[in-house]
N, C-alpha and C. Protein backbone atom coordinates (compact mmCIF):
# COMPACT_ATOMS: atom_id res chain seq x y z
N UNK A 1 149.74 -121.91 -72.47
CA UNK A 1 150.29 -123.25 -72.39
C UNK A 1 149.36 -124.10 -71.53
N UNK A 2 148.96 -125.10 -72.52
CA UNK A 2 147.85 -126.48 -71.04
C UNK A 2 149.20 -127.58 -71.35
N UNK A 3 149.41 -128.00 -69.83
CA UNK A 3 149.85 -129.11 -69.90
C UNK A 3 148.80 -129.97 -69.25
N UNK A 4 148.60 -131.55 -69.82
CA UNK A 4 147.98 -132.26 -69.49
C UNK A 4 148.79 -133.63 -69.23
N UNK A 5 147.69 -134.45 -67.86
CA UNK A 5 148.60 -135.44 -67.59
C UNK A 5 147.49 -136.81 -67.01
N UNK A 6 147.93 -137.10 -66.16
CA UNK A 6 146.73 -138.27 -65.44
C UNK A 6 147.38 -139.87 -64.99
N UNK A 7 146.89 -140.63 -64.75
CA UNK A 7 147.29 -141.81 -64.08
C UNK A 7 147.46 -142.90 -65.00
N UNK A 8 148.34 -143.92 -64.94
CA UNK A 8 148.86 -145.14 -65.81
C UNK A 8 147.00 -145.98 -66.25
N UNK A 9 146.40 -145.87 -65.57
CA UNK A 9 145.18 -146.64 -66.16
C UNK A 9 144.06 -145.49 -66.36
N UNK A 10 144.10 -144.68 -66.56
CA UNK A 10 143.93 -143.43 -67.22
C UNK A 10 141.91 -143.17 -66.50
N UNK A 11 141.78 -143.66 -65.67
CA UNK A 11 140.90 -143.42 -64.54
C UNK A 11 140.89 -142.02 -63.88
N UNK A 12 142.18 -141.14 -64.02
CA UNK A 12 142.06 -139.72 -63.71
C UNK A 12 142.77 -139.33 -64.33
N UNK A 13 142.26 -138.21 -64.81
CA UNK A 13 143.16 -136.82 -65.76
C UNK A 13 142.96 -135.87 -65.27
N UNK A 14 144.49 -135.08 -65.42
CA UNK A 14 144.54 -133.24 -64.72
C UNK A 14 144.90 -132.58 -66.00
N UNK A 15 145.07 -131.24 -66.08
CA UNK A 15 145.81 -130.70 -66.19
C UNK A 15 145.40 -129.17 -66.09
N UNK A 16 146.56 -128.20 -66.12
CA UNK A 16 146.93 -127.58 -65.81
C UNK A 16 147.29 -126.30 -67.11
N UNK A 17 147.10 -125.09 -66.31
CA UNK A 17 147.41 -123.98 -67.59
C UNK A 17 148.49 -123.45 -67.10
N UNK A 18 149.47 -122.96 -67.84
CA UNK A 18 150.62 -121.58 -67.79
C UNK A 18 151.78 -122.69 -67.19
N UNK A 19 152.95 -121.98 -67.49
CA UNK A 19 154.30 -122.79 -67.01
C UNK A 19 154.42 -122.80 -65.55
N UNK A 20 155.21 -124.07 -64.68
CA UNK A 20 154.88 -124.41 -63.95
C UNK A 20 156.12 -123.35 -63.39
N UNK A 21 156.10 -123.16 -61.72
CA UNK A 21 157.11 -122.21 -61.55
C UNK A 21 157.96 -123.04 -61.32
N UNK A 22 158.32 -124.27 -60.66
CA UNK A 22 159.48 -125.07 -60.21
C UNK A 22 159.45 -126.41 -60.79
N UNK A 23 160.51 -126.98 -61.46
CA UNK A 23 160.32 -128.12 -61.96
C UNK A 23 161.66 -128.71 -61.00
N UNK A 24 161.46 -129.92 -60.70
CA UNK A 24 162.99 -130.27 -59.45
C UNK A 24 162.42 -131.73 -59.32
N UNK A 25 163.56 -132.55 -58.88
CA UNK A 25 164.26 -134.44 -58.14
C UNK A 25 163.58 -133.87 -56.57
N UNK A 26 163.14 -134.47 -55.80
CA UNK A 26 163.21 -134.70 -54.68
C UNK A 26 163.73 -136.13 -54.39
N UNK A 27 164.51 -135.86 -53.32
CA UNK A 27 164.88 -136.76 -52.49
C UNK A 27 164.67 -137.52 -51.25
N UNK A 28 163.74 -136.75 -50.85
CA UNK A 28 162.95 -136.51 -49.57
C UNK A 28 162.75 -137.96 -48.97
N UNK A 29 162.83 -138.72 -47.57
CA UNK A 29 162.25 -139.60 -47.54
C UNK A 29 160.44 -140.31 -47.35
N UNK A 30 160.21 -138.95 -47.75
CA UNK A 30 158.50 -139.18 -47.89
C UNK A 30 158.22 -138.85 -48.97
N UNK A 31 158.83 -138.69 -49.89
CA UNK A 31 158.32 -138.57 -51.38
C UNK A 31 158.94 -140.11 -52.08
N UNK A 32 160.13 -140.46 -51.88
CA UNK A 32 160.65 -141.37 -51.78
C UNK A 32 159.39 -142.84 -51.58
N UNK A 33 159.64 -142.56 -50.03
CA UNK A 33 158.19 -143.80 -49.60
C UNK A 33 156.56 -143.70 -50.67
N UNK A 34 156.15 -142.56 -50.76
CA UNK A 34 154.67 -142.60 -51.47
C UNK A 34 154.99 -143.19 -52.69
N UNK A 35 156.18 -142.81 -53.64
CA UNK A 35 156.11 -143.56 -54.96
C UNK A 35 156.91 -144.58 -55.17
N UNK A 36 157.66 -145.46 -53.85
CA UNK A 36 158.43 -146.20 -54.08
C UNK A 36 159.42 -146.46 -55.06
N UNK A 37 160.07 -145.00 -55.19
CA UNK A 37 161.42 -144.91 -55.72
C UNK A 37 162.24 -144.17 -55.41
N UNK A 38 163.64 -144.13 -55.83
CA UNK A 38 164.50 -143.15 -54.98
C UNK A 38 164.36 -141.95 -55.27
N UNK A 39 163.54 -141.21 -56.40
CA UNK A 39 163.45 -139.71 -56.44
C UNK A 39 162.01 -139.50 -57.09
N UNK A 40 161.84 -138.15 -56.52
CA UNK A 40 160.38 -138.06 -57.67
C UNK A 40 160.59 -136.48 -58.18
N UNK A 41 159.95 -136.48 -59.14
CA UNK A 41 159.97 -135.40 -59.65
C UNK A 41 159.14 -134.76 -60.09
N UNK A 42 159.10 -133.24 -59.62
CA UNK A 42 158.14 -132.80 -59.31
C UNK A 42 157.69 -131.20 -59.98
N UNK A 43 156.55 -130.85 -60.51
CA UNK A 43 156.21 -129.55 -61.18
C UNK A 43 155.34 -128.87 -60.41
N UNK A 44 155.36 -127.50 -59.94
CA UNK A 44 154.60 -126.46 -59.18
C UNK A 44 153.77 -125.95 -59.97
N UNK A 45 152.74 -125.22 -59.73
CA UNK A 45 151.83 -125.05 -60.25
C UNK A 45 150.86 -123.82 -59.45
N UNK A 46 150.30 -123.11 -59.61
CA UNK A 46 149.41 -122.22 -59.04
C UNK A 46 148.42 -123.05 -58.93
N UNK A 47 147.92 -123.34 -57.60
CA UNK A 47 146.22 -123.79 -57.60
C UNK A 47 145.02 -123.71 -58.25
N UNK A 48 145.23 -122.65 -58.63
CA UNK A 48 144.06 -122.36 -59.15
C UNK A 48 143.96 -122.29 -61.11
N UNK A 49 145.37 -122.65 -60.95
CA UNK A 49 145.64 -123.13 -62.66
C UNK A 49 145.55 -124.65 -63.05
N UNK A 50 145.39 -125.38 -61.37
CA UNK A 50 145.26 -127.19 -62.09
C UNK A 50 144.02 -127.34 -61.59
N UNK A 51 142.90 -128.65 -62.67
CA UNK A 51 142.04 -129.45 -62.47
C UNK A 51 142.24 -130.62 -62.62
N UNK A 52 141.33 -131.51 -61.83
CA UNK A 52 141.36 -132.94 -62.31
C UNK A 52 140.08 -132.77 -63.06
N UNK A 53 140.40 -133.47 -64.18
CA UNK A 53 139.20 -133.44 -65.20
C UNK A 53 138.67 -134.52 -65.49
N UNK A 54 139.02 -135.79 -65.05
CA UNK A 54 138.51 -136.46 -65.46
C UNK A 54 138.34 -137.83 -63.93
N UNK A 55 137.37 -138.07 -62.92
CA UNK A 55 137.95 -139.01 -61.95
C UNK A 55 137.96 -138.27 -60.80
N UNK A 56 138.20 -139.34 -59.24
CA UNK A 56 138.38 -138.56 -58.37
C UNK A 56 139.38 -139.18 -57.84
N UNK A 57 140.46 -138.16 -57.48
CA UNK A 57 141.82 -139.00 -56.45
C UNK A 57 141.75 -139.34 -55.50
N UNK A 58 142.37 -140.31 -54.84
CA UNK A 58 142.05 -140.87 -53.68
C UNK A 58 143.57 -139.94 -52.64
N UNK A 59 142.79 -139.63 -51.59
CA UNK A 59 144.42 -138.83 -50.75
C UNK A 59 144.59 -139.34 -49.54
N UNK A 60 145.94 -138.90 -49.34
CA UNK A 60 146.65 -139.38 -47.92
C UNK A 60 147.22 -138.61 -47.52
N UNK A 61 147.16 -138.16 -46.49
CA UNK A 61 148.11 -137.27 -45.64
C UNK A 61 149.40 -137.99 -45.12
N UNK A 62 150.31 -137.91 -45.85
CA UNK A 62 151.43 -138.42 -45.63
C UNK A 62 152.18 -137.69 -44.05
N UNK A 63 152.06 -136.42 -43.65
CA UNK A 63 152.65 -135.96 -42.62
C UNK A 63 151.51 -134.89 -42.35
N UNK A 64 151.16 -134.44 -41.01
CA UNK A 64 149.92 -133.35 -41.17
C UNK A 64 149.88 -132.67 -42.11
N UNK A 65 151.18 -131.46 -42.44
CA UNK A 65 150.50 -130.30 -43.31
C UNK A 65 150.59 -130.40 -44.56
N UNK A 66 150.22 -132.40 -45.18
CA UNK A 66 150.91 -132.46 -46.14
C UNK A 66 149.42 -133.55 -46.75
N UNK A 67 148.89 -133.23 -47.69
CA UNK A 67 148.05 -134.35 -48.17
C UNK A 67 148.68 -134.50 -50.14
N UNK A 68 148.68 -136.07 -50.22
CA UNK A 68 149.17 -136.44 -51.44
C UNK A 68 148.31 -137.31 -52.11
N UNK A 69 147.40 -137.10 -53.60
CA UNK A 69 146.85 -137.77 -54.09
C UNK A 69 147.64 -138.93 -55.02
N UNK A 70 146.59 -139.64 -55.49
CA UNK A 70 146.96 -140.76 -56.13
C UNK A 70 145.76 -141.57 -56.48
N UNK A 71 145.72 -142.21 -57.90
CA UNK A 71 144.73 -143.47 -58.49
C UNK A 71 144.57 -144.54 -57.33
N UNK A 72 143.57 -144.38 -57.43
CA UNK A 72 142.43 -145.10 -56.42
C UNK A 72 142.52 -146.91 -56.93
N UNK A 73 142.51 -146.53 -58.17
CA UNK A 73 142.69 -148.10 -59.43
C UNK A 73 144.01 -148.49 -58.98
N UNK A 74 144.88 -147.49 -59.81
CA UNK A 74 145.98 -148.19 -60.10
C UNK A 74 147.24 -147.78 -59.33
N UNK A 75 146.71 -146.64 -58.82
CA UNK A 75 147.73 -146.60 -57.64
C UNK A 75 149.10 -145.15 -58.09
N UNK A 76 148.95 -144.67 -59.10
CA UNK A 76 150.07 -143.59 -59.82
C UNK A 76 149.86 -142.40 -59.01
N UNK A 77 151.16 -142.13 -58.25
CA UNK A 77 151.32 -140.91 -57.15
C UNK A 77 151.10 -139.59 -58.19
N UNK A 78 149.82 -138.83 -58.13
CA UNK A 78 149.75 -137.47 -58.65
C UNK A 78 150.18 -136.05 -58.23
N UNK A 79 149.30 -135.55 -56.54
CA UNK A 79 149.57 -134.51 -56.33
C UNK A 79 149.83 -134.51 -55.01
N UNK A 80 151.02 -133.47 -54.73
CA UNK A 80 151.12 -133.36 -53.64
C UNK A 80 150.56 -131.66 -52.92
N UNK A 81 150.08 -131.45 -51.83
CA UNK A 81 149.70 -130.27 -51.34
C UNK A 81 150.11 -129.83 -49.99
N UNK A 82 150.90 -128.56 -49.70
CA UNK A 82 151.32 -128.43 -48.57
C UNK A 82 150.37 -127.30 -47.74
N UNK A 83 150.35 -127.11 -46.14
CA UNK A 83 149.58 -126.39 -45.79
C UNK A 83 149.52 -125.07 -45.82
N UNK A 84 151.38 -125.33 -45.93
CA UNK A 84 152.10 -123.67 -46.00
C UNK A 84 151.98 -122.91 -47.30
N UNK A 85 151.59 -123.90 -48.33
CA UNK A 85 151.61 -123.45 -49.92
C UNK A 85 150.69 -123.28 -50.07
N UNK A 86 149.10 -122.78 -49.76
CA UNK A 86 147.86 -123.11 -49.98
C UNK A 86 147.59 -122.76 -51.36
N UNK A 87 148.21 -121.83 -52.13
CA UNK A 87 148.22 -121.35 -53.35
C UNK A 87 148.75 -122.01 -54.46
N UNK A 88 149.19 -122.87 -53.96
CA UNK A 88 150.12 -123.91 -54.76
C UNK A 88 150.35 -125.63 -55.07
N UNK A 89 149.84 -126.01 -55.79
CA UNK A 89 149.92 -127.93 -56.18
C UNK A 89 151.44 -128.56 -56.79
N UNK A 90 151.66 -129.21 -56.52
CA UNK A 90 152.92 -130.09 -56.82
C UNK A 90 152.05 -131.38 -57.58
N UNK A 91 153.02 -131.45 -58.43
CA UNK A 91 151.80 -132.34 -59.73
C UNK A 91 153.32 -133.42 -60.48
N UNK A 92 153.14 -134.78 -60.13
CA UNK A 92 154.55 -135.66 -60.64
C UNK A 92 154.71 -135.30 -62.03
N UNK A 93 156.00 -135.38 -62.22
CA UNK A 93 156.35 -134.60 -63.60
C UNK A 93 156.08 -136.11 -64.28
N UNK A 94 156.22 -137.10 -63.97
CA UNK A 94 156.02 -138.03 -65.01
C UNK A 94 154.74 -138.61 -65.08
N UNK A 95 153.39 -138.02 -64.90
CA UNK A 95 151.92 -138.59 -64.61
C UNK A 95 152.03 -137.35 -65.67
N UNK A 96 152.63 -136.17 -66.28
CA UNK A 96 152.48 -135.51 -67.65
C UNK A 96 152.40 -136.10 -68.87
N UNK A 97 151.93 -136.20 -69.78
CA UNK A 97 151.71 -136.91 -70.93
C UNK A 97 152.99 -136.44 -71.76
N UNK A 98 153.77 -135.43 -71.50
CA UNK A 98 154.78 -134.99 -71.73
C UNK A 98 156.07 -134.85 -71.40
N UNK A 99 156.43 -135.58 -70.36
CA UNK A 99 157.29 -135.48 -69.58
C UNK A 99 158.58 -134.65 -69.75
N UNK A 100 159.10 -135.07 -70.88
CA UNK A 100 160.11 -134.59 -71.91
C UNK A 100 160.30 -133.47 -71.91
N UNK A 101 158.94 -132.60 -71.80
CA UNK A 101 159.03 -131.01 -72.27
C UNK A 101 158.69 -129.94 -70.89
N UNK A 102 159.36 -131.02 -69.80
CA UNK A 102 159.55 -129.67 -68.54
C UNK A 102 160.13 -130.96 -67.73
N UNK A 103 161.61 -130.90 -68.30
CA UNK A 103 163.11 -131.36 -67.39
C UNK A 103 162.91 -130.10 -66.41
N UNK A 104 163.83 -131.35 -64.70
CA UNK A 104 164.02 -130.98 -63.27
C UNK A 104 165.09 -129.89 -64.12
N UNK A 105 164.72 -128.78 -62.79
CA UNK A 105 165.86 -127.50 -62.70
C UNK A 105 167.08 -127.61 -61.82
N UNK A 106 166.93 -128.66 -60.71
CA UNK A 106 167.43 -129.00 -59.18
C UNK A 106 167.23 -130.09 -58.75
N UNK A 107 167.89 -130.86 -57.71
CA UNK A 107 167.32 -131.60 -56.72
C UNK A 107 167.67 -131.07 -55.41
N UNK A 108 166.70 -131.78 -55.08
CA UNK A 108 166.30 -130.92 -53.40
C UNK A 108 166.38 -132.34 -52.97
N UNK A 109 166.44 -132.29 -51.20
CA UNK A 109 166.48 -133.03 -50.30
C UNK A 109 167.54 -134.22 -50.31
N UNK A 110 168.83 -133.55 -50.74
CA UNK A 110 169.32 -135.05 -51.15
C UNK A 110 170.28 -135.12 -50.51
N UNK A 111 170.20 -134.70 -48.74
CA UNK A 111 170.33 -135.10 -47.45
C UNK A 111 169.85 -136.31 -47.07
N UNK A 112 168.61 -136.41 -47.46
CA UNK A 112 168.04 -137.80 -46.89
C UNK A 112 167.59 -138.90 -48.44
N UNK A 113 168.37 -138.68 -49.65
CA UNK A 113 168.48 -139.83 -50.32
C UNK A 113 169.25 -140.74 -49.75
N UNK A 114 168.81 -141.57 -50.64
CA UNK A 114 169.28 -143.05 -50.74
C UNK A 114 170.79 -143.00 -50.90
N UNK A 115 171.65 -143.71 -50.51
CA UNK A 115 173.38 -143.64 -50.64
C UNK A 115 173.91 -144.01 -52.29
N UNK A 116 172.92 -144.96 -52.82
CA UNK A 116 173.27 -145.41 -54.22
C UNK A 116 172.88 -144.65 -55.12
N UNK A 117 172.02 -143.59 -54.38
CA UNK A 117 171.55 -142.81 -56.02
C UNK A 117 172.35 -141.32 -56.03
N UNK A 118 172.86 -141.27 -57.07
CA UNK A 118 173.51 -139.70 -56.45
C UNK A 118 173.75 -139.28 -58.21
N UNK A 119 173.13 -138.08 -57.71
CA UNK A 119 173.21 -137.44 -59.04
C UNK A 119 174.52 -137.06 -59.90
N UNK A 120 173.97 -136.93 -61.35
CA UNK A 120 175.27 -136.83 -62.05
C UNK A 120 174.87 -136.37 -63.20
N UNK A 121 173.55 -135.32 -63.10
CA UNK A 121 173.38 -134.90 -64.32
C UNK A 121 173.83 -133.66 -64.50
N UNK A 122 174.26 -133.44 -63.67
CA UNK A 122 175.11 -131.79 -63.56
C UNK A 122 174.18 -130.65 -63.08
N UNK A 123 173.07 -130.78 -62.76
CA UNK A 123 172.18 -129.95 -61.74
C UNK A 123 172.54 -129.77 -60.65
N UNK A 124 172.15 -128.37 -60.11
CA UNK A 124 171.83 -128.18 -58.62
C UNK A 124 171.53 -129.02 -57.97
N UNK A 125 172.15 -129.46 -56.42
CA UNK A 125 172.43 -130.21 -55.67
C UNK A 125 171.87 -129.53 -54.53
N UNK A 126 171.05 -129.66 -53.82
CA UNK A 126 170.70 -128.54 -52.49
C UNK A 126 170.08 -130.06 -51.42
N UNK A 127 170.95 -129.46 -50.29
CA UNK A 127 171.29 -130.50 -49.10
C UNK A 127 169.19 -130.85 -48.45
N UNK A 128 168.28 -129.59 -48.69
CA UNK A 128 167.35 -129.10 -48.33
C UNK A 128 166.24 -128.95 -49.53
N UNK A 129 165.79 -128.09 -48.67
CA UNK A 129 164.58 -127.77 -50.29
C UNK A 129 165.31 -127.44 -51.17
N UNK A 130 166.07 -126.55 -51.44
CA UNK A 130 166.83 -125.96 -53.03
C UNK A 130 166.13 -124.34 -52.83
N UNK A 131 166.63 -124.03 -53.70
CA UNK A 131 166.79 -122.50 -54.67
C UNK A 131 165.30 -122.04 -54.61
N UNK A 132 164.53 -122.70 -55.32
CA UNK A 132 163.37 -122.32 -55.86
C UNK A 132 161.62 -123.27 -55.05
N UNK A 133 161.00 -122.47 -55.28
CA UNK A 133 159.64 -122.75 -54.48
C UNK A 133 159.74 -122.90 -53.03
């Protein structure tokens, strides 16, 4: 399986081989802030199964052990990387050219969502990270 994906002005392309292990909503208020919306959603990935193939991302360390790429152009939040995960990329499920074909399993962090957004798709609800990854 390649899934492939990349940024709204198409200045960078990734993608990625084999199914992702965690597909999940964050709620987080720093995932929240980087893409300026109330949830993001997010696909795991083994490191060493994603490339950017096309472009170079521009990154930010949103909190120390935490650096998050994104289009340099146009600005579309791509990857996130933790220090503790070194083996592992978080890649926005909707920068997939596919989005459709790897729906969230969970939402996580939805302690610190927003009060107006509250889920209702009948998923896992976890106050924290959640279940998985």
């Amino acid at each position: 399986m390649t899934i492939e994906g990349g940024c709204l002005c198409g200045a960078v392309r990734w993608s990625a081989t084999g199914a992702p292990a965690v597909s999940m909503l964050c709620h987080c208020r720093t995932c929240r802030r980087a893409a300026g919306s109330p949830v993001v959603a997010w696909l795991t990935f083994a490191a060493q199964d994603f490339a950017v193939v096309r472009g170079t991302p521009s990154a930010f360390h949103s909190t120390p052990p935490v650096t998050r790429t994104f289009c340099g152009s146009c600005g579309t939040p791509l990857t996130y990387a933790h220090a503790r995960r070194p083996g592992e990329v978080d890649v926005t499920t909707t920068s997939c050219d596919d989005p459709e074909a790897l729906p969230p399993t969970y939402h996580a962090w939805s302690a610190e969502g927003v009060a107006w957004m509250r889920p209702a798709d009948g998923l896992p609800v976890h106050p924290q990270g959640g279940g998985q990854g």
